[in-house]
Protein backbone atom coordinates (compact mmCIF):
# COMPACT_ATOMS: atom_id res chain seq x y z
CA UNK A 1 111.47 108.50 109.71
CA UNK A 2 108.73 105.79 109.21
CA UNK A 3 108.04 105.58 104.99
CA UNK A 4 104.83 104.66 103.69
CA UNK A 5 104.22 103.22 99.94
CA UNK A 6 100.72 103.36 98.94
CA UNK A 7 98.60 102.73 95.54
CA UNK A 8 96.62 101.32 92.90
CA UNK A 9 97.52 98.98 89.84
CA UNK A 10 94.74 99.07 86.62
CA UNK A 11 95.16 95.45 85.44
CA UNK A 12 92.78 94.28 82.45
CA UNK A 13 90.61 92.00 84.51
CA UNK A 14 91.26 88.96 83.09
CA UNK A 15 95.11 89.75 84.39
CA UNK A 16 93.58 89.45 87.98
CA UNK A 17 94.34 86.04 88.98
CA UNK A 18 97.85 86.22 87.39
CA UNK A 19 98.60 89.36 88.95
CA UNK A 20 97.85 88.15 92.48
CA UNK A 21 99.77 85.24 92.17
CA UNK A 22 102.58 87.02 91.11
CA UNK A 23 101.97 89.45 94.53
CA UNK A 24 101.78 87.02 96.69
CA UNK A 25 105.21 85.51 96.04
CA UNK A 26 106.90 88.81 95.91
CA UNK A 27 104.75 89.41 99.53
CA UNK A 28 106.36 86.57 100.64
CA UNK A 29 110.14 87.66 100.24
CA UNK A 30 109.64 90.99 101.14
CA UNK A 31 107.93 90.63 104.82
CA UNK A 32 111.43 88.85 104.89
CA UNK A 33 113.39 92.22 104.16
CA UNK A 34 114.90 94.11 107.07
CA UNK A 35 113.27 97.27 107.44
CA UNK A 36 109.56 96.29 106.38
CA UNK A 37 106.95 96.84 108.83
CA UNK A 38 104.08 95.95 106.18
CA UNK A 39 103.61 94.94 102.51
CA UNK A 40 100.48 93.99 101.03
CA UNK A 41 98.87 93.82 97.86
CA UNK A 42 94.94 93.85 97.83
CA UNK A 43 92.04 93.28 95.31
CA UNK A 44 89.29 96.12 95.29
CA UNK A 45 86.59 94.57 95.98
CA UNK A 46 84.49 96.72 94.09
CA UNK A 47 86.70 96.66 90.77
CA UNK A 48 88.04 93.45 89.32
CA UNK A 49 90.83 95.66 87.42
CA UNK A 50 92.24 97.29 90.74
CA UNK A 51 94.63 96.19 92.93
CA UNK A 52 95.89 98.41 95.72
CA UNK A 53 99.33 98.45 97.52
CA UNK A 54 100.27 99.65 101.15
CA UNK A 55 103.96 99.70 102.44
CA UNK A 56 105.07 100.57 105.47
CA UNK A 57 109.04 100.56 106.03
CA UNK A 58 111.41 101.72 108.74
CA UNK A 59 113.02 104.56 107.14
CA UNK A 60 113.84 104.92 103.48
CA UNK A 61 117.19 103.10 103.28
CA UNK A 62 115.63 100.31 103.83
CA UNK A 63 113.82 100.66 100.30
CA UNK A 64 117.57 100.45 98.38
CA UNK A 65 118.13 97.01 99.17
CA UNK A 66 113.91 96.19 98.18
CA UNK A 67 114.47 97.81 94.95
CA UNK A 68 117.01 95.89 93.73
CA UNK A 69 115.93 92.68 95.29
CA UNK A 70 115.77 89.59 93.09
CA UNK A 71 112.00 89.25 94.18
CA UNK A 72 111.58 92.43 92.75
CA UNK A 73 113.52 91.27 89.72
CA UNK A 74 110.87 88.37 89.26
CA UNK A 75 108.08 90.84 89.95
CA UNK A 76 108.57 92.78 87.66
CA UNK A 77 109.17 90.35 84.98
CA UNK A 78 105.49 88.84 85.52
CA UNK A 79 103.92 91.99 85.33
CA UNK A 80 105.43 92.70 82.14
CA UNK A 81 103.58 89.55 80.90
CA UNK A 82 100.35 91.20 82.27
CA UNK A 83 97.67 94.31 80.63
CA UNK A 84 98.58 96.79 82.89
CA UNK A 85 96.75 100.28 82.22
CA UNK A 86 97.83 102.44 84.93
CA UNK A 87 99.10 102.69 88.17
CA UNK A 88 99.92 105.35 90.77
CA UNK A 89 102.06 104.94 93.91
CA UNK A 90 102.59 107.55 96.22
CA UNK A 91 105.67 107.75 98.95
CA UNK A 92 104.78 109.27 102.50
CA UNK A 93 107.14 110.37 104.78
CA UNK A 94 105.29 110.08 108.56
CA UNK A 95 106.22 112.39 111.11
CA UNK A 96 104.13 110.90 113.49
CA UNK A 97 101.80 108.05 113.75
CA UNK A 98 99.12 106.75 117.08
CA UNK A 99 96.60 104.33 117.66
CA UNK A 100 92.89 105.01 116.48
């Protein structure tokens, strides 16, 4: 069953430049993974302190080997360097999916 990721970051905005650097590196490994359909980080463009996430992945065993990826290692190590004030991610399980 197709899994979707999807959410924000809060990120002091000053953090914003930092924090997209950091993404697009750990973008760059992970459209490598097997499994990934899609993996994107994105600025609001609204709010300079959000930053929004969308996954999409084959099924969930795929996201084992993503978690404890050294990408995600190095991730997660830059955004402890970062304000961070929040964030909320949210995993879908799709049942179904067609073209709009």
């Amino acid at each position: 069953m197709t899994v979707v990721i999807a959410g924000t970051f809060q990120i002091e905005p000053e953090d914003r430049d930092a924090f997209l650097t950091a993404a697009k590196a750990m973008m760059a490994e992970t459209h490598k993974e097997e499994g990934c359909q899609a993996y994107n980080f994105a600025p609001d463009i609204n709010d300079p302190g959000v930053i929004h996430l969308f996954e999409k992945w084959d099924n969930e065993a795929a996201l084992g080997p993503h978690m404890k990826a050294d990408h995600m290692r190095t991730f997660g190590r830059a955004l402890k360097e970062l304000k961070i004030t929040g964030r909320s991610i949210t995993m879908y399980e799709v049942a179904s999916e067609k073209n709009m």
